[in-house]
N, C-alpha and C. Protein backbone atom coordinates (compact mmCIF):
# COMPACT_ATOMS: atom_id res chain seq x y z
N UNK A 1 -65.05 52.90 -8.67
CA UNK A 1 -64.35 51.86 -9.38
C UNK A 1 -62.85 52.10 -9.27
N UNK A 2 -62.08 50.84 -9.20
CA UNK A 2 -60.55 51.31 -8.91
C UNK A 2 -59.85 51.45 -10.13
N UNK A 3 -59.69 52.45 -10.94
CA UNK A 3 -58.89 52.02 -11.80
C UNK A 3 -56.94 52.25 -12.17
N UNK A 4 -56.61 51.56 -10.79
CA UNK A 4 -55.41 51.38 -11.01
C UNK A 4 -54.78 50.01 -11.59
N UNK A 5 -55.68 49.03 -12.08
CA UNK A 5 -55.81 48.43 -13.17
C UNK A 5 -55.20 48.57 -14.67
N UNK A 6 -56.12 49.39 -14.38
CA UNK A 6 -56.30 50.28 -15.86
C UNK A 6 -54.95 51.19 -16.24
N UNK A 7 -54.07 51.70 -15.43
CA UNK A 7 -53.42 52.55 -15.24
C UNK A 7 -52.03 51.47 -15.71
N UNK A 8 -52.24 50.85 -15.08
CA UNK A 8 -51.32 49.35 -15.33
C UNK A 8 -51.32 48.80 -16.46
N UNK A 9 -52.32 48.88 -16.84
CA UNK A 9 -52.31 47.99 -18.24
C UNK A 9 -52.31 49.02 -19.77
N UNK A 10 -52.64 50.53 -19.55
CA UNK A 10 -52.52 51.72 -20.01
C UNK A 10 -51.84 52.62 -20.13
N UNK A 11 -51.17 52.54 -18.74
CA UNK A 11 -50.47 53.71 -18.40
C UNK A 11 -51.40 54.99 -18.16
N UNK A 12 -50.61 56.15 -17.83
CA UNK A 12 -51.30 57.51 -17.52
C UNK A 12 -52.60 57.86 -18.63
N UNK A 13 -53.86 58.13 -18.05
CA UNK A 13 -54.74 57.80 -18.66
C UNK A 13 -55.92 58.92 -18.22
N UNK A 14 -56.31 60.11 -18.97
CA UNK A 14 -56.97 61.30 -18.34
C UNK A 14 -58.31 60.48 -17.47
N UNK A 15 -58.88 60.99 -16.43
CA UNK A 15 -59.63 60.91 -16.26
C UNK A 15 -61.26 62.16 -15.73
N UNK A 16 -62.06 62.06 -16.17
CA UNK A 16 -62.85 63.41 -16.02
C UNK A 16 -64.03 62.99 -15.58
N UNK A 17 -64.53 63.57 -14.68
CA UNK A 17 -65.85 63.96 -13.66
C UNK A 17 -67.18 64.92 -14.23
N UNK A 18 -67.73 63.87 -14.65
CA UNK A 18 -69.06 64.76 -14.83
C UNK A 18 -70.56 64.90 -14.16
N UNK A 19 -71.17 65.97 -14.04
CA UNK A 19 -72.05 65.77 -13.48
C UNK A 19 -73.29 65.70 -14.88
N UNK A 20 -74.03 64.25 -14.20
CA UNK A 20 -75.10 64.19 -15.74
C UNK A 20 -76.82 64.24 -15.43
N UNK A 21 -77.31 65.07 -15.37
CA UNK A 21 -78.96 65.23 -14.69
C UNK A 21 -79.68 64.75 -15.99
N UNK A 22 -80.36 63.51 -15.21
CA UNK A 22 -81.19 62.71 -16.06
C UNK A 22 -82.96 62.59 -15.84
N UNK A 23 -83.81 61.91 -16.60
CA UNK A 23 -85.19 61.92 -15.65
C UNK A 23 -85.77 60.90 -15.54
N UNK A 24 -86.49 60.78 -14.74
CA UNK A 24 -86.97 59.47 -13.70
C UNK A 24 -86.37 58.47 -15.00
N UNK A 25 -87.12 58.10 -15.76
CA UNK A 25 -86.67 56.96 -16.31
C UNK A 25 -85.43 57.05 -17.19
N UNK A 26 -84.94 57.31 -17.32
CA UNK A 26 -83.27 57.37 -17.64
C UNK A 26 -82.78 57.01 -16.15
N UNK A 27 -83.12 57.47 -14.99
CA UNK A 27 -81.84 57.45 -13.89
C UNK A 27 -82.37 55.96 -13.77
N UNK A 28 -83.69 55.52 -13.90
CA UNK A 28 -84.46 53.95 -13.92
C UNK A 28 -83.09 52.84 -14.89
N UNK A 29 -83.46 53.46 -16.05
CA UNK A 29 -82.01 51.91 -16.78
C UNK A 29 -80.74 52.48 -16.63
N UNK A 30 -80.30 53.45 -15.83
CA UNK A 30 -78.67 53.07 -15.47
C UNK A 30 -78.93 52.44 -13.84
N UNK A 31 -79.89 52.91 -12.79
CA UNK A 31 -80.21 52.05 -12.07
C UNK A 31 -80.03 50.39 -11.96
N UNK A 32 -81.16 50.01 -13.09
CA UNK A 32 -80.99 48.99 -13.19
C UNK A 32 -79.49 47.80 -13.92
N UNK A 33 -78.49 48.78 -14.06
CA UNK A 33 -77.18 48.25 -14.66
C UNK A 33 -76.88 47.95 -12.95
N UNK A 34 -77.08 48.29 -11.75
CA UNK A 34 -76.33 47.92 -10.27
C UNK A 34 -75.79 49.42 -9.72
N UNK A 35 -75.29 49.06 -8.70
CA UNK A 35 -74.87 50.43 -7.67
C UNK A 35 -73.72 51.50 -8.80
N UNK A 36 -73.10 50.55 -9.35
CA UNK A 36 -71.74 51.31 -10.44
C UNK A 36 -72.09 50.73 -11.65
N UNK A 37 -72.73 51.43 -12.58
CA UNK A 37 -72.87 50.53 -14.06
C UNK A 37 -71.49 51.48 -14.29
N UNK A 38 -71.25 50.48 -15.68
CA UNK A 38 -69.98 50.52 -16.36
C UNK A 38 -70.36 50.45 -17.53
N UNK A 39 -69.96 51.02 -18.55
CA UNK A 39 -70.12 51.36 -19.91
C UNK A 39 -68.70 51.39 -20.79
N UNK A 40 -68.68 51.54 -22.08
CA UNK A 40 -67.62 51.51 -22.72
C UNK A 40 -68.01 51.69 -24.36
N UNK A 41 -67.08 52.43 -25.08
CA UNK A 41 -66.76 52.26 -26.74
C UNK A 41 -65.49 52.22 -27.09
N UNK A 42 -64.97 52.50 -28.31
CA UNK A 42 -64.01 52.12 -28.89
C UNK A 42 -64.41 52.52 -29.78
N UNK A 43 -63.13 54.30 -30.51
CA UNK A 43 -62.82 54.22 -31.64
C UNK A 43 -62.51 53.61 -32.61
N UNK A 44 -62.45 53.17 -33.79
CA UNK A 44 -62.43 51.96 -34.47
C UNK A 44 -61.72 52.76 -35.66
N UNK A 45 -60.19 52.29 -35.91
CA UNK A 45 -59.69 52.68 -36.96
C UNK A 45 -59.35 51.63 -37.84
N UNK A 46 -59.39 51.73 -39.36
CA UNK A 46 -58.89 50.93 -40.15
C UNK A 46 -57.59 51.45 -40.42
N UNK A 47 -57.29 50.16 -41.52
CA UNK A 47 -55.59 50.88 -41.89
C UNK A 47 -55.69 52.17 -42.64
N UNK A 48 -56.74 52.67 -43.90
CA UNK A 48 -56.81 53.47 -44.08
C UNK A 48 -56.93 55.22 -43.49
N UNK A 49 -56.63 54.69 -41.78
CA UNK A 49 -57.05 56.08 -40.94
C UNK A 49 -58.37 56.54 -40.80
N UNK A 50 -59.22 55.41 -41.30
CA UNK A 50 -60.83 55.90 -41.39
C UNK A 50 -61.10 55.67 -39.48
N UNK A 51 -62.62 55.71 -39.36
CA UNK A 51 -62.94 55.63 -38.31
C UNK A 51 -64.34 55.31 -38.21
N UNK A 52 -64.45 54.09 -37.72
CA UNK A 52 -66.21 53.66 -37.80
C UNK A 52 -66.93 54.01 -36.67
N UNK A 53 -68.08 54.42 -37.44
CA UNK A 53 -68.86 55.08 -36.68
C UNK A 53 -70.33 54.17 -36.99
N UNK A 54 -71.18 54.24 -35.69
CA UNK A 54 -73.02 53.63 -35.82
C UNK A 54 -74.04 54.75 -35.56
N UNK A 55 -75.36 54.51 -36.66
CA UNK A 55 -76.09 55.20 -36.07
C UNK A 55 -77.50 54.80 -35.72
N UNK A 56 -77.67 55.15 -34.07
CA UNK A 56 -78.87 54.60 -33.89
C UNK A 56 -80.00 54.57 -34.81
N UNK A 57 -81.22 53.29 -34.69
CA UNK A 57 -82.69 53.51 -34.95
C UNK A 57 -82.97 54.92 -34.42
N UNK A 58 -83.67 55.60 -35.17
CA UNK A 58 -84.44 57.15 -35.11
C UNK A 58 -85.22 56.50 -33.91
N UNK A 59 -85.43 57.72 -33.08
CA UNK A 59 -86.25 57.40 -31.72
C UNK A 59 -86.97 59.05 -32.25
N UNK A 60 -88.57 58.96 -31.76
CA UNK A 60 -89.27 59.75 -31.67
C UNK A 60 -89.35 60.62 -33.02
N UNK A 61 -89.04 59.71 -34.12
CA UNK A 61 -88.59 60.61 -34.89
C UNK A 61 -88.14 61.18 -35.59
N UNK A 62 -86.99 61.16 -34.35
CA UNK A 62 -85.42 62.37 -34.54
C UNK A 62 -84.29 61.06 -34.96
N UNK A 63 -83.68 61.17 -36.47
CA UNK A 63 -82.04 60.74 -36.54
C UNK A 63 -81.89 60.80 -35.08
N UNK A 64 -81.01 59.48 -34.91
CA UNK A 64 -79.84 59.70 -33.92
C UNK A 64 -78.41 59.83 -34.60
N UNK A 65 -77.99 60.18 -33.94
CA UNK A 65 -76.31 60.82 -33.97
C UNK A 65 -76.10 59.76 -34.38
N UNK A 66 -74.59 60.04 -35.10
CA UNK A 66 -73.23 59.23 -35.37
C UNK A 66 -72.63 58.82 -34.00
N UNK A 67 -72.16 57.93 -33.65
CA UNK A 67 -71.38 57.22 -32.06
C UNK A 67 -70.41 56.50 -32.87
N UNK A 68 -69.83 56.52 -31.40
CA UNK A 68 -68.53 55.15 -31.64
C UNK A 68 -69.77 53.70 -31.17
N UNK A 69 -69.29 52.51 -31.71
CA UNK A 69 -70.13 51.48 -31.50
C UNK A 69 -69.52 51.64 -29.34
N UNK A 70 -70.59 51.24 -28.69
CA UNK A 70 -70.54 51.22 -27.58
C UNK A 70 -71.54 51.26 -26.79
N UNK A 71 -71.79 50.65 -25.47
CA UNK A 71 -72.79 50.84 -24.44
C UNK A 71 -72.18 50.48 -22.91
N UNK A 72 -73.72 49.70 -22.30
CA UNK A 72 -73.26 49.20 -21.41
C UNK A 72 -72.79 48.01 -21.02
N UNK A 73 -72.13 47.60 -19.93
CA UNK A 73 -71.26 46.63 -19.58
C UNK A 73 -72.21 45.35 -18.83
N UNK A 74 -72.41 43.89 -19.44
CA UNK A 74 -72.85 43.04 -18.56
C UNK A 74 -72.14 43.03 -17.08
N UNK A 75 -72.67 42.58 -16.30
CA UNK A 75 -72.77 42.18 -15.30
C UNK A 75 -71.86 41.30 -15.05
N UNK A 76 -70.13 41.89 -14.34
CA UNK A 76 -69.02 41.11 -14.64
C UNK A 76 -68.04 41.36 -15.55
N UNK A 77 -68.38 41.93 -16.95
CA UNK A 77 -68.05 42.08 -18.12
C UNK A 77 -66.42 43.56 -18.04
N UNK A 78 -65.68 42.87 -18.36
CA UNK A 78 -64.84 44.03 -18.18
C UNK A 78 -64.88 44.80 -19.46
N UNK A 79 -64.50 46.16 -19.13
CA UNK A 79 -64.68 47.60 -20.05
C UNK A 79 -64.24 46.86 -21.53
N UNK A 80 -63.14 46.46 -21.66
CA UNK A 80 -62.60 46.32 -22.84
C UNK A 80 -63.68 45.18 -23.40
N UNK A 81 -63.93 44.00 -22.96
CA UNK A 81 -65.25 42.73 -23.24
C UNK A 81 -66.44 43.81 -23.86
N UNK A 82 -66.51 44.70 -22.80
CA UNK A 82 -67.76 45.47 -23.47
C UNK A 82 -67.63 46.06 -24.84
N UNK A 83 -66.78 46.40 -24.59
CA UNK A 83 -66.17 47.55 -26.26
C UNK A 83 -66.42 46.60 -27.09
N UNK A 84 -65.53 45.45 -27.19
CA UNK A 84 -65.47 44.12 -28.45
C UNK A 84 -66.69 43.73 -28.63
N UNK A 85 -67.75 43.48 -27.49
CA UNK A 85 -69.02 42.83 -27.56
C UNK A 85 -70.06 43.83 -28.38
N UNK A 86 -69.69 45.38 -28.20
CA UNK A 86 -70.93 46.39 -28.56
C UNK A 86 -70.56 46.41 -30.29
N UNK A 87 -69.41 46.32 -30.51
CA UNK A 87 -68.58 46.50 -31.79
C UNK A 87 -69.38 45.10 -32.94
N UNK A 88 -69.05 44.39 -32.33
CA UNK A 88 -69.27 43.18 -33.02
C UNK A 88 -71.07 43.43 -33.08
N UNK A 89 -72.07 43.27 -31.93
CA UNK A 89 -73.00 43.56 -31.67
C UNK A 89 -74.11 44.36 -32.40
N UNK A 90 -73.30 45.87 -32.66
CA UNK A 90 -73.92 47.25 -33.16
C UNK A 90 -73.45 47.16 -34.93
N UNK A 91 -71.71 46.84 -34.64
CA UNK A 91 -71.57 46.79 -36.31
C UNK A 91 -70.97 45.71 -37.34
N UNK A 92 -71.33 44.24 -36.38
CA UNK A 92 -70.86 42.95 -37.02
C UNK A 92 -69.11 42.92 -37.31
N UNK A 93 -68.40 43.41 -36.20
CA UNK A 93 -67.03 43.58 -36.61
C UNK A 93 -66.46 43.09 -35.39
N UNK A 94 -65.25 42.59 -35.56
CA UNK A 94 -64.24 42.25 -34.80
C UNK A 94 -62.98 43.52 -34.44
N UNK A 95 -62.49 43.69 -32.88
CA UNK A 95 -61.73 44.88 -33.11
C UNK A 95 -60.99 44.32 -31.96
N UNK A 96 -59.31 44.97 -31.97
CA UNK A 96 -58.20 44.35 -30.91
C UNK A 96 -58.38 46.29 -30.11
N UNK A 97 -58.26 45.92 -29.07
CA UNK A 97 -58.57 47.08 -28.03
C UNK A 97 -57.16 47.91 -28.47
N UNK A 98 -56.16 48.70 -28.89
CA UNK A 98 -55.11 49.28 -28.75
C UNK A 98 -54.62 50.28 -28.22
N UNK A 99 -55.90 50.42 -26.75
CA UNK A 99 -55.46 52.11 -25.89
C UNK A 99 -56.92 52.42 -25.28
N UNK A 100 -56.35 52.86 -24.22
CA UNK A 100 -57.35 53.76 -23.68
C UNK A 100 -57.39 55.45 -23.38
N UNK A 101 -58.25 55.87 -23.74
CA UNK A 101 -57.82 57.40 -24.22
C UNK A 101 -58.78 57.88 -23.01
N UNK A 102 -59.59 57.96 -22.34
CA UNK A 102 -59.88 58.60 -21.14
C UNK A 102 -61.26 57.61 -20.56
N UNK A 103 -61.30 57.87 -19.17
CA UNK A 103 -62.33 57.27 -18.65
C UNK A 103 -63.20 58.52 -18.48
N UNK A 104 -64.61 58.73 -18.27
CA UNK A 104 -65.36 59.72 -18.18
C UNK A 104 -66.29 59.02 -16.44
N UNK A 105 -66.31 59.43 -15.61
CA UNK A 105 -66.84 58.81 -14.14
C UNK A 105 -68.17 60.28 -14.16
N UNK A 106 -69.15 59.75 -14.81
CA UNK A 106 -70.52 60.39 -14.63
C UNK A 106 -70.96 59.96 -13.31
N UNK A 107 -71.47 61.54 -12.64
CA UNK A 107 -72.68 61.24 -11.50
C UNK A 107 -74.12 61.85 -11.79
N UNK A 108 -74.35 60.39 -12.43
CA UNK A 108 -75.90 60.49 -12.98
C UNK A 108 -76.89 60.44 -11.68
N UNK A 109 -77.62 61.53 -12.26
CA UNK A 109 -78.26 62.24 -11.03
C UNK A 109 -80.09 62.73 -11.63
N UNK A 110 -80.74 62.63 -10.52
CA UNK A 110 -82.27 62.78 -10.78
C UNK A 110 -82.55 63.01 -9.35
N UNK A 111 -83.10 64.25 -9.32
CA UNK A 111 -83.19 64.82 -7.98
C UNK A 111 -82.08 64.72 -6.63
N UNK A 112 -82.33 64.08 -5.89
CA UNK A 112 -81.58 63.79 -4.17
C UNK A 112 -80.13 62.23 -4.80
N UNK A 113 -81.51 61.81 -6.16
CA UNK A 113 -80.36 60.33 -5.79
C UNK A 113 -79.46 60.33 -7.43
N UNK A 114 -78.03 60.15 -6.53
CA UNK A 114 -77.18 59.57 -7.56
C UNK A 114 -76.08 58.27 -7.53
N UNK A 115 -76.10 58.14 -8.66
CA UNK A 115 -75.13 56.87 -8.69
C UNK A 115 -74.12 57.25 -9.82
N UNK A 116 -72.74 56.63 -9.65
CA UNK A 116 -71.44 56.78 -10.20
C UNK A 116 -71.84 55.72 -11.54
N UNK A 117 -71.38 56.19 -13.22
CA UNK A 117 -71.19 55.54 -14.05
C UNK A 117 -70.18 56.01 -14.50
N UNK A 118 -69.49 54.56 -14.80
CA UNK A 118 -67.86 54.79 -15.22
C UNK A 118 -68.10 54.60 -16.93
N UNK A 119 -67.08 55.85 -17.68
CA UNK A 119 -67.42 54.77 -19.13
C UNK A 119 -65.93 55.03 -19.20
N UNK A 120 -65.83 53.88 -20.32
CA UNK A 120 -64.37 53.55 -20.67
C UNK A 120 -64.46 54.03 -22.00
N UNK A 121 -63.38 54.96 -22.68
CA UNK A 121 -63.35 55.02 -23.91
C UNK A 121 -61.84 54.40 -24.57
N UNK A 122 -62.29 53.72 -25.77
CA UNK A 122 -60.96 53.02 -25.97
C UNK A 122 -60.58 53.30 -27.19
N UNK A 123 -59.55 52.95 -28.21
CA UNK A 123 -59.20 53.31 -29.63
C UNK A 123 -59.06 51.45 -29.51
N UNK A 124 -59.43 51.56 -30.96
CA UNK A 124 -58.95 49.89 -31.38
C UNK A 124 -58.84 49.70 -32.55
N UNK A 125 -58.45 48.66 -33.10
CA UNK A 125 -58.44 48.65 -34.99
C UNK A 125 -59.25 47.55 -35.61
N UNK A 126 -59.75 48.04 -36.14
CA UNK A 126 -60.53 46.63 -36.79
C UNK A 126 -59.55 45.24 -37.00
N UNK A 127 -60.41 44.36 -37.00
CA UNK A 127 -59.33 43.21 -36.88
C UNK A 127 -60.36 42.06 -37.18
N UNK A 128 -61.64 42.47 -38.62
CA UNK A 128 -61.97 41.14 -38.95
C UNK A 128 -63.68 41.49 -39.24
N UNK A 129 -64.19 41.19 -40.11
CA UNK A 129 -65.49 41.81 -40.24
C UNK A 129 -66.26 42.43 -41.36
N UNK A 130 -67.01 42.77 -42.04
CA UNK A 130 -67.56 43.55 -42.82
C UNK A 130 -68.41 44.27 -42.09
N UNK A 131 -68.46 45.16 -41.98
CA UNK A 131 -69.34 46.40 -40.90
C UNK A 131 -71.19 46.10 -41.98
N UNK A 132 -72.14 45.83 -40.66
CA UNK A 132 -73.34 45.78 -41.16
C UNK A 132 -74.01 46.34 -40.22
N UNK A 133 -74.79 46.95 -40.40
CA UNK A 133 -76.07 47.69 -39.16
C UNK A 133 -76.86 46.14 -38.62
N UNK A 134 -75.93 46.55 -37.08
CA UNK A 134 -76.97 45.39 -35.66
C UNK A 134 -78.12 45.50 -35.12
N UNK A 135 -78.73 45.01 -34.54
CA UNK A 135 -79.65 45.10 -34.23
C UNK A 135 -80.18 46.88 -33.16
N UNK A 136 -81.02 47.91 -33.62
CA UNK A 136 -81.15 49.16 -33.08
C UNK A 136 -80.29 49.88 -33.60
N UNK A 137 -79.04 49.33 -35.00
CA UNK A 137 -78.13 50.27 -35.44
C UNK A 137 -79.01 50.74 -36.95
N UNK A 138 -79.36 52.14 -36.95
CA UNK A 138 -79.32 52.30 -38.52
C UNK A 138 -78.47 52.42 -39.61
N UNK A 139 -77.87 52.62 -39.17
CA UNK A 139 -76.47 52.92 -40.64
C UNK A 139 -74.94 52.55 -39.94
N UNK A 140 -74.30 52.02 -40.65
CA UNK A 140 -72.78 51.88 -40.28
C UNK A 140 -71.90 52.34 -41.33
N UNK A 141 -70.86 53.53 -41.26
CA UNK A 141 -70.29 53.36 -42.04
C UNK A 141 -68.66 53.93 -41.59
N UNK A 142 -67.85 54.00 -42.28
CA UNK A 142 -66.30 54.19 -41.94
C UNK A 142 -66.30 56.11 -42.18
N UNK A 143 -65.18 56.77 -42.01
CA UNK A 143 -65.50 58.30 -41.64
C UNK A 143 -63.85 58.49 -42.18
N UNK A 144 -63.44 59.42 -42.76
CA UNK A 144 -62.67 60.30 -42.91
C UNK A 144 -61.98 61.39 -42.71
N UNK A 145 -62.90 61.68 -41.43
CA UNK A 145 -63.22 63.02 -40.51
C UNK A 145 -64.41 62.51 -39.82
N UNK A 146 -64.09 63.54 -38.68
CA UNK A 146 -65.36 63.39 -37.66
C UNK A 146 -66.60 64.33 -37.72
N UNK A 147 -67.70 63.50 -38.10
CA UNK A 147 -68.50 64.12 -38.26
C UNK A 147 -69.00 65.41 -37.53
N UNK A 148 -70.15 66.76 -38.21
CA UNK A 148 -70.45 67.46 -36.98
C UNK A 148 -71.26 66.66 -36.16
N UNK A 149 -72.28 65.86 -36.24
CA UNK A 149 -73.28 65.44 -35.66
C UNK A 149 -72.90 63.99 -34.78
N UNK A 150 -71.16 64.25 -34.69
CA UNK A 150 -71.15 62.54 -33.74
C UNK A 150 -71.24 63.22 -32.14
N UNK A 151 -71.79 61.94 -31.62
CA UNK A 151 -72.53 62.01 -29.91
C UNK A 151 -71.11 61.95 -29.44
N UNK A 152 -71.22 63.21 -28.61
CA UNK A 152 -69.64 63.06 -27.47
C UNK A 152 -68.85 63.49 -28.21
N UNK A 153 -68.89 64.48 -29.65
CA UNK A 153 -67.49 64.44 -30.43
C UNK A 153 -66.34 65.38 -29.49
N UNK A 154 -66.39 66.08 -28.79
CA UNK A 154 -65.40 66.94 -28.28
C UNK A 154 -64.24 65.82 -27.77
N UNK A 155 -65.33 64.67 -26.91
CA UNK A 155 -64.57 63.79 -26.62
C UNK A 155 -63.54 63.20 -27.27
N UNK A 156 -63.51 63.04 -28.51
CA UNK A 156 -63.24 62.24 -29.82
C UNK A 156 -62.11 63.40 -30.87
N UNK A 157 -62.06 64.36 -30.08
CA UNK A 157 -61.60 65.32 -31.46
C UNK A 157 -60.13 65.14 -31.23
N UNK A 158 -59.38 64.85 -29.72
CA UNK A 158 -58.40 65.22 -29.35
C UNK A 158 -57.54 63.91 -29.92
N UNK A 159 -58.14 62.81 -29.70
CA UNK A 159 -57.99 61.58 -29.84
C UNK A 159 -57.54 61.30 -31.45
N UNK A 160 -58.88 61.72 -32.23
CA UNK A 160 -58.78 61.98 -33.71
C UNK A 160 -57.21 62.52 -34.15
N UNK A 161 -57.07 64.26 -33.63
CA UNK A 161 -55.53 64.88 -33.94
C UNK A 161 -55.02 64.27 -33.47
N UNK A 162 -54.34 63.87 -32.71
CA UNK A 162 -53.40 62.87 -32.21
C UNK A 162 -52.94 61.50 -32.24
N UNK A 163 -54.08 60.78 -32.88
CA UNK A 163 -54.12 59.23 -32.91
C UNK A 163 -54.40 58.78 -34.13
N UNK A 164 -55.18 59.42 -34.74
CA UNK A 164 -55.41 58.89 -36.24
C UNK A 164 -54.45 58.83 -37.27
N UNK A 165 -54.26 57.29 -37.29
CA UNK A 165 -53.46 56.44 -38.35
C UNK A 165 -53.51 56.85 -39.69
N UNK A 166 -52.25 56.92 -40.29
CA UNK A 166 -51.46 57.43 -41.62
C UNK A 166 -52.25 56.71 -42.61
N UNK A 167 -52.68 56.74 -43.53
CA UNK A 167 -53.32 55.96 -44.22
C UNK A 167 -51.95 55.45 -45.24
């Protein structure tokens, strides 16, 4: 994916390479997103400096983690469309994109075959909404700190010290 786009409309913008070993059916639905699926979230700050967070329907079970609202990208759909669409989607909210804090370019991999997934991570501010659990979301709520149990938090910690709004 080219993202000198992005670079343009962002400015200098980390980007990091991971390698992600998945199994048959996991490498099956990023497969089926096309040759480059594209993904995306968005930190979500209020004025208070909070930070909304979703948590999946329990699968097998097991709680799922705390996330930033986010997934994958329709077909066409640019990174930032995705962010606003998963936001609204996962936690009935409206949010203005205000940054992009790193792209993550996974090579999701299952044996011999892999394919490149780009995710976009973004910061944004709420901008309209009452946060309600969407459809596959169990709980929504605003954060004060980052939880131990949020998905990807390392990702999120640097972003947090550095970016999180004064209340």
């Amino acid at each position: 994916m080219d993202l000198e786009p992005f670079r343009k409309a962002y400015g200098r913008v980390a980007v990091e390479h991971r390698d992600w070993p998945v199994d048959v059916e996991e490498f099956a639905r990023f497969a089926a997103r096309g040759a480059e699926p594209v993904g995306a979230a968005a930190l979500v700050w209020d004025r208070a400096g909070r930070v909304l967070l979703v948590r999946e329907t329990s699968r097998s079970g097991k709680a799922g983690a705390w996330a930033t609202p986010g997934g994958f990208a329709e077909r066409g759909e640019s990174p930032e469309a995705c962010a606003r669409r998963e936001a609204r989607e996962e936690a009935a909210i409206d949010v203005r994109i205000t940054g992009l804090t790193k792209v993550i370019v996974c090579h999701v991999a299952n044996g011999d075959r892999v394919l490149p997934f780009t995710f976009f991570q973004f910061e944004a501010e709420h901008a309209g909404g009452t946060p309600r659990s969407g459809r596959g979301i169990a709980d929504v709520a605003w954060f004060d700190r980052l939880p131990d149990d949020l998905h990807f938090r390392e990702d999120y910690a640097d972003v947090w010290r550095r970016s999180r709004p004064s209340p």
